[in-house]
C-alpha atoms as a PDB file:
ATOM      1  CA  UNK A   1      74.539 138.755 120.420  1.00  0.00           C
ATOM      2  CA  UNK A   2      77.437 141.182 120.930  1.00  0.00           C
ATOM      3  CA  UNK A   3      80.639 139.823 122.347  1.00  0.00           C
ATOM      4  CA  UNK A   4      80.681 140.178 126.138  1.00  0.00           C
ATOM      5  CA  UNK A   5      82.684 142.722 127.978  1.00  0.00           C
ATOM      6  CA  UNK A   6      84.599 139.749 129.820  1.00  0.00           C
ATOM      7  CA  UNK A   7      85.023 137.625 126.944  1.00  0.00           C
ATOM      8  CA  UNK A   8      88.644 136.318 126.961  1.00  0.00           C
ATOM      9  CA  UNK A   9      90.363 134.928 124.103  1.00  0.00           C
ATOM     10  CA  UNK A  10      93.444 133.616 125.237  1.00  0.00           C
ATOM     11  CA  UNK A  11      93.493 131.078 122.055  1.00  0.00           C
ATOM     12  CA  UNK A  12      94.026 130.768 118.387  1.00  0.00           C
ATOM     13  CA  UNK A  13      90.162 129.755 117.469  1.00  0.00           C
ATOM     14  CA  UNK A  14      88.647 132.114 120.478  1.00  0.00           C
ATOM     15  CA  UNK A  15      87.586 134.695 118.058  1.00  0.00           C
ATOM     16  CA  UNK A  16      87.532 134.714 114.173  1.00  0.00           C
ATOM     17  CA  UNK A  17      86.464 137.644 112.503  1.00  0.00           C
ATOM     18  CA  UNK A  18      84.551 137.302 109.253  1.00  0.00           C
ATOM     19  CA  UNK A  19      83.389 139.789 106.587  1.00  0.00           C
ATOM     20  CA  UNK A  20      82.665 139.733 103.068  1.00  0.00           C
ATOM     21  CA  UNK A  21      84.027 142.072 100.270  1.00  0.00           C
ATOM     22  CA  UNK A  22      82.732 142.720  96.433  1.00  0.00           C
ATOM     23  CA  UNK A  23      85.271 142.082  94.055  1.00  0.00           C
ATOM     24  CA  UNK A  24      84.292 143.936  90.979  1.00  0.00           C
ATOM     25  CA  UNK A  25      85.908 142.723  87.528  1.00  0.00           C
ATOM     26  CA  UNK A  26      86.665 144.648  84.375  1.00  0.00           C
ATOM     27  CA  UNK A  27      83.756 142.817  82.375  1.00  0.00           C
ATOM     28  CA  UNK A  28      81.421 144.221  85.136  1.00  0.00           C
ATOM     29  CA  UNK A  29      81.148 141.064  86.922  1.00  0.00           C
ATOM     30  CA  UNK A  30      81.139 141.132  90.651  1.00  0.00           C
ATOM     31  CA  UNK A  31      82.311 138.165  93.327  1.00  0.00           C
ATOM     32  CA  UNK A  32      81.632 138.326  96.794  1.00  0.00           C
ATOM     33  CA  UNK A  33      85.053 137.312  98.785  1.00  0.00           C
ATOM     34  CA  UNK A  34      84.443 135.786 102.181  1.00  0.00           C
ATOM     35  CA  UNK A  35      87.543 136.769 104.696  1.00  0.00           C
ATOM     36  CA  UNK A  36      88.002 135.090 108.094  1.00  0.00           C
ATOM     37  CA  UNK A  37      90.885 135.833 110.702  1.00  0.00           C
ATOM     38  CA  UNK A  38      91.648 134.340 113.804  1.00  0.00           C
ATOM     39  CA  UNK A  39      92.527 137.551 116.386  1.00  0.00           C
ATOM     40  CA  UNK A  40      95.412 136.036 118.188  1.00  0.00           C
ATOM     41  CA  UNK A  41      97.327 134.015 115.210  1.00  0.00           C
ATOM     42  CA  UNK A  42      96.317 135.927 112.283  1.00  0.00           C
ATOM     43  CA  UNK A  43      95.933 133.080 110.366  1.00  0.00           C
ATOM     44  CA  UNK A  44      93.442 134.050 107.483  1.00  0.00           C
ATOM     45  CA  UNK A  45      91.453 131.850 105.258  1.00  0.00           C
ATOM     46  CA  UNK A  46      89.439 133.443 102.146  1.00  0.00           C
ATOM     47  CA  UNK A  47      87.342 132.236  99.496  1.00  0.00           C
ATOM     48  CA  UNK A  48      85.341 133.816  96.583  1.00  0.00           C
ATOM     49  CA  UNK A  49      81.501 133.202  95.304  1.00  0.00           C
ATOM     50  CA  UNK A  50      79.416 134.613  93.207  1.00  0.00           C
ATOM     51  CA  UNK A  51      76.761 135.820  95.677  1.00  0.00           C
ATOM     52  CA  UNK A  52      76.043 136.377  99.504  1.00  0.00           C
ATOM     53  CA  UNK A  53      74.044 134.686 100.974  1.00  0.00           C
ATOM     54  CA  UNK A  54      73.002 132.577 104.372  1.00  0.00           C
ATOM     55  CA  UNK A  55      73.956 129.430 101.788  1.00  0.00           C
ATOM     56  CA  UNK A  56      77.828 130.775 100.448  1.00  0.00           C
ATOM     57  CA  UNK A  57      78.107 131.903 104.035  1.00  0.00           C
ATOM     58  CA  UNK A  58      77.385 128.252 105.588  1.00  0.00           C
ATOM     59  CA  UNK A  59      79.841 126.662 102.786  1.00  0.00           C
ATOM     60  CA  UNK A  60      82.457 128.976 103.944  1.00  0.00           C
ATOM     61  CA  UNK A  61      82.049 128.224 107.605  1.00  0.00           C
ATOM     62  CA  UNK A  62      82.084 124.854 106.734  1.00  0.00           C
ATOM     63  CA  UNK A  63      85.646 125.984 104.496  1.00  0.00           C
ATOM     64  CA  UNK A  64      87.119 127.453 107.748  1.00  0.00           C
ATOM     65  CA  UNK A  65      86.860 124.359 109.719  1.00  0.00           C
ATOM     66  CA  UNK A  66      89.124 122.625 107.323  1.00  0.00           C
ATOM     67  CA  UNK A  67      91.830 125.422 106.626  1.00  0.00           C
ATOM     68  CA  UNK A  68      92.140 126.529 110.215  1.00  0.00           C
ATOM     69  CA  UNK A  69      94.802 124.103 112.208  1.00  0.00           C
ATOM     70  CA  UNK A  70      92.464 124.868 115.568  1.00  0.00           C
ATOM     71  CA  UNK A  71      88.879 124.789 116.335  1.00  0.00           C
ATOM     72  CA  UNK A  72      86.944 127.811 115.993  1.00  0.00           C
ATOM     73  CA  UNK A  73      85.352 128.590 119.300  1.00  0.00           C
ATOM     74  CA  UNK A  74      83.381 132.227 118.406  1.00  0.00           C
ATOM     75  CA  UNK A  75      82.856 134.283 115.116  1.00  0.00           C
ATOM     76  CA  UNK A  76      82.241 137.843 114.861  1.00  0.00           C
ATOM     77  CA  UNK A  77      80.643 139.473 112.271  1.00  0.00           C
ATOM     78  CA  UNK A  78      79.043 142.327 111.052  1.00  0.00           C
ATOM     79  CA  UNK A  79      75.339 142.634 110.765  1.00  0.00           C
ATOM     80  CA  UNK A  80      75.111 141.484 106.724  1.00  0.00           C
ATOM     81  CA  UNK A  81      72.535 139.495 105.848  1.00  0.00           C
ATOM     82  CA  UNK A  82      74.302 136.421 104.416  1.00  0.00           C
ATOM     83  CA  UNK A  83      75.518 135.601 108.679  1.00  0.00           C
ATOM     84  CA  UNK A  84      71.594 135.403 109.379  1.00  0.00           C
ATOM     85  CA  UNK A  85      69.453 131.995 108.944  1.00  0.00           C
ATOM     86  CA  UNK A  86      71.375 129.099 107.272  1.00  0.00           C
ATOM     87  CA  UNK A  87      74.928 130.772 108.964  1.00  0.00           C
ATOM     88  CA  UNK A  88      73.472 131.163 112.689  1.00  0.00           C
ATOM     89  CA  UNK A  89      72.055 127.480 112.546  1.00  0.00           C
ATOM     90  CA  UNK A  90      74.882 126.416 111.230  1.00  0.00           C
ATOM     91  CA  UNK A  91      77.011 127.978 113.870  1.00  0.00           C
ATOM     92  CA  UNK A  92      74.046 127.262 116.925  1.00  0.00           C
ATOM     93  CA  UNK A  93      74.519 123.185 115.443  1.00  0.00           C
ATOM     94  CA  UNK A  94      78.689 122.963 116.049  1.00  0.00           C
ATOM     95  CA  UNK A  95      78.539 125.004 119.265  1.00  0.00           C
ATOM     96  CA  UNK A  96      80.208 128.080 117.926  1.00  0.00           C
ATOM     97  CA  UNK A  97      79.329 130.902 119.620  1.00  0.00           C
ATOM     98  CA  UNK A  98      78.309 133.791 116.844  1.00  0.00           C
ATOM     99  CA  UNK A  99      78.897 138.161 118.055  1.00  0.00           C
ATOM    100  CA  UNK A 100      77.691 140.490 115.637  1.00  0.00           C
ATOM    101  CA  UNK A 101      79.279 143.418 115.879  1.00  0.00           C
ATOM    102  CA  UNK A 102      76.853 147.063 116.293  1.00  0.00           C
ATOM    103  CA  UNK A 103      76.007 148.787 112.611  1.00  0.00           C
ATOM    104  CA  UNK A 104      78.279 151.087 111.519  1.00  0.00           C
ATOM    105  CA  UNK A 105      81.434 150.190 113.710  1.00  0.00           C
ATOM    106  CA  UNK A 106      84.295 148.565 111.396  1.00  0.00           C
ATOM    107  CA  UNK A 107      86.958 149.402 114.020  1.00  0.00           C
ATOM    108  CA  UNK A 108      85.602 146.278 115.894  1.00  0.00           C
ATOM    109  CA  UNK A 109      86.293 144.220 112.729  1.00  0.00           C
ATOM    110  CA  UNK A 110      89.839 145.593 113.160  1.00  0.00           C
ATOM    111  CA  UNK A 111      91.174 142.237 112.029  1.00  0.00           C
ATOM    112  CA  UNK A 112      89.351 141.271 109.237  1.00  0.00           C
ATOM    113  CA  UNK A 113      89.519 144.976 107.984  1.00  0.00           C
ATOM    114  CA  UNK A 114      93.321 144.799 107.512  1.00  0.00           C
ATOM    115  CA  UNK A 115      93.078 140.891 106.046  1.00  0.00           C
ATOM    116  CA  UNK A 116      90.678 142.757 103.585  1.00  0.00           C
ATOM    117  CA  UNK A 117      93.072 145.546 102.657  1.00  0.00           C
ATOM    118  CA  UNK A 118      96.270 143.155 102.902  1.00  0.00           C
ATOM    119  CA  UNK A 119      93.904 141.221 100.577  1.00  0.00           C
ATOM    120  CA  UNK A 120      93.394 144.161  97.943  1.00  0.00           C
ATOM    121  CA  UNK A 121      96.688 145.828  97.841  1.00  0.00           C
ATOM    122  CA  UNK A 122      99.274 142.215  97.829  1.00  0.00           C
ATOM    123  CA  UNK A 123      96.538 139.937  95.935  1.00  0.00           C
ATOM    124  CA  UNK A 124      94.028 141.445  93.592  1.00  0.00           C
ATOM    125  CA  UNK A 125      96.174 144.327  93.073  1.00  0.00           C
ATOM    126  CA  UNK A 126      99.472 142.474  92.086  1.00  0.00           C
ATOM    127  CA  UNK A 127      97.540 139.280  90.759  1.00  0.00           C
ATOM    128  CA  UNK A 128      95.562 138.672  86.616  1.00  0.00           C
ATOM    129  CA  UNK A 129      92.532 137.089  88.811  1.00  0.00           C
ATOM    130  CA  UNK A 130      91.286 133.812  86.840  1.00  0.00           C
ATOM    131  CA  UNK A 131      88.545 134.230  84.905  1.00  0.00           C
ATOM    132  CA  UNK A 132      86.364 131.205  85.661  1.00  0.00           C
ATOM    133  CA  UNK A 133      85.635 131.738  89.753  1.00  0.00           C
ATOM    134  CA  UNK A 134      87.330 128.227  90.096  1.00  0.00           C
ATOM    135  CA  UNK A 135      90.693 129.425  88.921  1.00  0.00           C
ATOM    136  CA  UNK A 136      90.197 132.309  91.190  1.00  0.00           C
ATOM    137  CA  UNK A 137      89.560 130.294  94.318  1.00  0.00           C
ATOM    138  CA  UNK A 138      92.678 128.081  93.461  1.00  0.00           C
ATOM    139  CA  UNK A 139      94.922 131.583  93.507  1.00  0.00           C
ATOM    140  CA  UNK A 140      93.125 132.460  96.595  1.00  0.00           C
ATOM    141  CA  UNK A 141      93.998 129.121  98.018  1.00  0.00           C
ATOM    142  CA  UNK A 142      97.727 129.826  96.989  1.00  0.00           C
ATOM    143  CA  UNK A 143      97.744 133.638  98.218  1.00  0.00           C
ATOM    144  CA  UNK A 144      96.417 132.001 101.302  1.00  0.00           C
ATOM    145  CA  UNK A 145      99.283 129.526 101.625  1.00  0.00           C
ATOM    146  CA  UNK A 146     101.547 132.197 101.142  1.00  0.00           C
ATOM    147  CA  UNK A 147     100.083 134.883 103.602  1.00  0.00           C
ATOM    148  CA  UNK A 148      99.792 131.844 106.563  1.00  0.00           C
ATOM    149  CA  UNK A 149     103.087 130.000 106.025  1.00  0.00           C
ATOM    150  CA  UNK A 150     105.501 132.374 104.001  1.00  0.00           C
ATOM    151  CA  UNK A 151     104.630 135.873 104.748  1.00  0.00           C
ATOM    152  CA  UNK A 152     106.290 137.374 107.939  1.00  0.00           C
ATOM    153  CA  UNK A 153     104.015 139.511 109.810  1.00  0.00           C
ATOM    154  CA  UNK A 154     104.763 142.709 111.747  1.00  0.00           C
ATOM    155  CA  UNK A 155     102.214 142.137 114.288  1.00  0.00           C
ATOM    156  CA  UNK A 156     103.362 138.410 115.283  1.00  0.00           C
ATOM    157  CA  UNK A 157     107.254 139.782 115.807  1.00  0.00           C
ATOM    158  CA  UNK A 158     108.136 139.295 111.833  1.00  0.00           C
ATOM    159  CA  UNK A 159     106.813 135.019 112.652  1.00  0.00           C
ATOM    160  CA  UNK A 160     103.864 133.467 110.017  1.00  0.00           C
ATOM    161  CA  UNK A 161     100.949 132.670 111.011  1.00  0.00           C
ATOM    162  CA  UNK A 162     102.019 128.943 111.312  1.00  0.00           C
ATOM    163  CA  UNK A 163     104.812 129.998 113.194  1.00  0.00           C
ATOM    164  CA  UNK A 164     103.075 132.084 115.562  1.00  0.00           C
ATOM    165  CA  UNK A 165     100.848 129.413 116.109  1.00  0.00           C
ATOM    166  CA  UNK A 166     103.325 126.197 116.034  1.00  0.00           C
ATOM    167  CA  UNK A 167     105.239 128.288 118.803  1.00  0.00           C
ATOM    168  CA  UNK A 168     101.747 129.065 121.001  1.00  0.00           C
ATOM    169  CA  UNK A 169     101.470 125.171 120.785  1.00  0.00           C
ATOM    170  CA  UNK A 170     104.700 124.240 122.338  1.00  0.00           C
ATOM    171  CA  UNK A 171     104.222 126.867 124.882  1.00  0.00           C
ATOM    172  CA  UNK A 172     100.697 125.705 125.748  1.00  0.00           C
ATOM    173  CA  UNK A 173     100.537 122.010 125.959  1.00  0.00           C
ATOM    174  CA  UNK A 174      99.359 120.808 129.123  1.00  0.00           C
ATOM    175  CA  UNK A 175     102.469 119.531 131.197  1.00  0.00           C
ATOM    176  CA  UNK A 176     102.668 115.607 131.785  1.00  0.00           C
ATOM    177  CA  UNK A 177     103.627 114.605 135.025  1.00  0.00           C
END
């Protein structure tokens, strides 16, 4: 389904954009790097496997619930096939509502696109990437740290991520009278 004209997202978790990106190694191996990013915050969350599929895809769903500080509400994708079967059930069995995106129209992955290239040119362009794809994760884990709680970002007026967010908390909790 493609996101609805009127579809507001007013909230951190309101709309996460994931792709995936090959990572191609100088002993010809190739990783598949899942990338989410939550539109408003711009918190990101990334992880690396050794294939796409409906099965990696589900694991890293099941990855962004734990590393993003809100729920996720609705994911937008592109049209690859590692979002079909074992991703849309997974995302039809927690309620999230799942967009895919028309073929051939990146611009509406605007998000995730610049995650991926922030990805590139700071991480695996800078970075000796682990060998073993567990020593990889573990510096994706860090770079992710980094990126959500260290890295000042343009777009949020120089704030993190976390601060963005931590502020959008105090400014949105329900008054108590």
């Amino acid at each position: 389904m493609r996101k609805p004209e009127g579809y507001r997202i007013d909230s951190p978790g309101d709309l996460i954009q994931v792709d995936t990106v090959q990572v191609r190694f100088r002993n010809s191996e190739t990783r598949y790097q899942y990338s989410a990013r939550a539109a408003i915050s711009r918190w990101d969350c990334s992880r690396a496997f050794r294939r796409a599929s409906s099965f990696t895809a589900t694991i890293f769903l099941e990855y962004m619930e734990k590393k993003f500080p809100f729920p996720i509400r609705a994911i937008q994708i592109d049209g690859g096939s590692e979002f079909k079967k074992h991703f849309e059930e997974a995302c039809r069995d927690r309620g999230i509502r799942l967009f895919v995106i028309p073929p051939r129209s990146p611009k509406l992955q605007g998000y995730v696109e610049r995650s991926n290239r922030t990805h590139r040119e700071e991480f695996y362009e800078v970075e000796e990437i682990a060998i073993l794809l567990e020593g990889h994760n573990r510096q994706l884990e860090e770079w992710n740290r980094i990126y959500n709680y260290i890295r000042p970002h343009q777009s949020l007026k120089y704030l993190t991520p976390n601060e963005f967010y931590q502020r959008w908390l105090k400014e949105h909790k329900p008054n108590r009278h």
